[in-house]
C-alpha atoms as a PDB file:
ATOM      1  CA  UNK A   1      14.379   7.541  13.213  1.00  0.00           C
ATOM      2  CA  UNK A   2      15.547   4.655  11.216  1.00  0.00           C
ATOM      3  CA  UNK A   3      12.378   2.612  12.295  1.00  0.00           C
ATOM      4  CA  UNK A   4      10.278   5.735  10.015  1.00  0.00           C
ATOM      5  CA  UNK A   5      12.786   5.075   6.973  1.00  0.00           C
ATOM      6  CA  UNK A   6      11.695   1.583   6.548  1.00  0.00           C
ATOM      7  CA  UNK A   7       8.199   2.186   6.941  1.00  0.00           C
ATOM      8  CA  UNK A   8       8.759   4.856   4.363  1.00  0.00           C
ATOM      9  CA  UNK A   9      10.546   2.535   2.124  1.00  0.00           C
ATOM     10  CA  UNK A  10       7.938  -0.361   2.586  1.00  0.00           C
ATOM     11  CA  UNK A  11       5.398   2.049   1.877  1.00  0.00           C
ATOM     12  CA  UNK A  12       7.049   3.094  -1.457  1.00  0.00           C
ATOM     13  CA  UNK A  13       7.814  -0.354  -2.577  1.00  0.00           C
ATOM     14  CA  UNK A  14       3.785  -1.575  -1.928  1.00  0.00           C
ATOM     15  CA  UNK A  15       2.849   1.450  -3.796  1.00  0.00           C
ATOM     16  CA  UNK A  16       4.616   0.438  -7.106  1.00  0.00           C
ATOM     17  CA  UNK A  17       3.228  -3.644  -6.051  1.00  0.00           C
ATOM     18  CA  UNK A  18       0.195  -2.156  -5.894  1.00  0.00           C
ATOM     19  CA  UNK A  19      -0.084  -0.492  -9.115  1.00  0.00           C
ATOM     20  CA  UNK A  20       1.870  -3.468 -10.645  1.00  0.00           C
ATOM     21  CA  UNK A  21      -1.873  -5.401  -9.707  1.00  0.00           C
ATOM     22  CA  UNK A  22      -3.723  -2.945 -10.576  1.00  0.00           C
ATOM     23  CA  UNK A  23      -2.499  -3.076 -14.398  1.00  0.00           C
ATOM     24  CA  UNK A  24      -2.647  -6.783 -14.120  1.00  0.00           C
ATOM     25  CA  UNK A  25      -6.272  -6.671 -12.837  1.00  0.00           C
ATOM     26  CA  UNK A  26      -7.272  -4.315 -15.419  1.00  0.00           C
ATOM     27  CA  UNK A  27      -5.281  -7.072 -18.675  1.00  0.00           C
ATOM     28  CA  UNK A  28      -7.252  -9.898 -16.977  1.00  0.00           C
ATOM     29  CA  UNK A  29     -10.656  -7.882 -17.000  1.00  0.00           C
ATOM     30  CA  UNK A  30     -10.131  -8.146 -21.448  1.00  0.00           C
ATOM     31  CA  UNK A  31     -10.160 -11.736 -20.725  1.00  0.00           C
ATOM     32  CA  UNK A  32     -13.979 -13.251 -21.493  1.00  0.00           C
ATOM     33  CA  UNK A  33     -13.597 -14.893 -17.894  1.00  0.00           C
ATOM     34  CA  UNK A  34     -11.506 -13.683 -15.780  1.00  0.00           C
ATOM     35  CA  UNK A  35     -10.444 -15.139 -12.173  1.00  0.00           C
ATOM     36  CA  UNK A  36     -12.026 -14.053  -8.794  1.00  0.00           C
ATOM     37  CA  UNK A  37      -8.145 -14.548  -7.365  1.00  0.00           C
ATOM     38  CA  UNK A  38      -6.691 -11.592  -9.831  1.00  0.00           C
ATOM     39  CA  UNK A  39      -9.488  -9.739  -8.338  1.00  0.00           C
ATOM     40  CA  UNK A  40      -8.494  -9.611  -5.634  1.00  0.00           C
ATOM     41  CA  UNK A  41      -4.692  -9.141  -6.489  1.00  0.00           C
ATOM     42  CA  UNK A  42      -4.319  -5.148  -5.403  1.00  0.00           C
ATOM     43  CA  UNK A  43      -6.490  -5.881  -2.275  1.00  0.00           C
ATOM     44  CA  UNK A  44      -3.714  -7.448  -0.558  1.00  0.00           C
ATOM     45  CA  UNK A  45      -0.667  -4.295  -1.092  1.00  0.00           C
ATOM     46  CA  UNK A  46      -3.634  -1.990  -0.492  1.00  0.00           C
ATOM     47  CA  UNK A  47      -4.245  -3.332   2.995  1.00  0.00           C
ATOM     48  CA  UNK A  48      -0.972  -2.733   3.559  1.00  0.00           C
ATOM     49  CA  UNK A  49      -0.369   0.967   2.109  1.00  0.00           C
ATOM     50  CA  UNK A  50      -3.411   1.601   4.048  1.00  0.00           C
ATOM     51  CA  UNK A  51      -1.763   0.457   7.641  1.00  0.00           C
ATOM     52  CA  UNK A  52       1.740   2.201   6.489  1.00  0.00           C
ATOM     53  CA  UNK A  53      -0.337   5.398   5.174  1.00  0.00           C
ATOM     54  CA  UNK A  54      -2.042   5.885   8.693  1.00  0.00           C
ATOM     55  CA  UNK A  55       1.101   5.612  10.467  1.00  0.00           C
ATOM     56  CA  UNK A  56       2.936   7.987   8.052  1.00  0.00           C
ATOM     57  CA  UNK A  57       0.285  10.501   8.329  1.00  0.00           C
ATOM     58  CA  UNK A  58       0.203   9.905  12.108  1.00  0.00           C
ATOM     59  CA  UNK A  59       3.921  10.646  13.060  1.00  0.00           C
ATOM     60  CA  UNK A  60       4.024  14.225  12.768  1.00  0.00           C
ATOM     61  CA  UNK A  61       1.023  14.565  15.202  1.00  0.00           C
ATOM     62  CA  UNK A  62       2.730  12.009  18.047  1.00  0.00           C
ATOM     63  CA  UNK A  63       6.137  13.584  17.463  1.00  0.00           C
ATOM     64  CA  UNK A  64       4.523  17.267  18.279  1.00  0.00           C
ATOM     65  CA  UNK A  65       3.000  15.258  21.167  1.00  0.00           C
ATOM     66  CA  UNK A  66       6.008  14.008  23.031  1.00  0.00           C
ATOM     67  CA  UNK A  67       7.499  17.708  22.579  1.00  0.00           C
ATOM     68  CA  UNK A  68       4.433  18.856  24.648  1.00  0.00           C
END
């Protein structure tokens, strides 16, 4: 059970990285030219809430499995 708790708490701390880029992609999209690199600046976090997502979402359906 501890194992889910960090996933939980990685998965809260990459949401708040993720919307950190996000408002930092959207300042540097004012800019007149902005860099490819800030771009791709949420992509990275969002990879990564994706994984941790799909593993949160998946533990109540393998928990009810080892029960069966």
């Amino acid at each position: 059970m501890r194992w889910n708790m960090r996933i939980r708490q990685v998965h809260r701390w990459l949401s708040i990285v993720f919307t950190l880029a996000v408002i930092i992609n959207i300042a540097a999209m004012t800019q007149t030219e902005p860099a490819i690199w800030v771009g791709l600046l949420a992509l990275f976090p969002l990879i990564l809430l994706l994984l941790s997502g799909l593993y949160l979402f998946a533990l109540p359906y393998l928990a009810r499995a080892q029960r069966s």
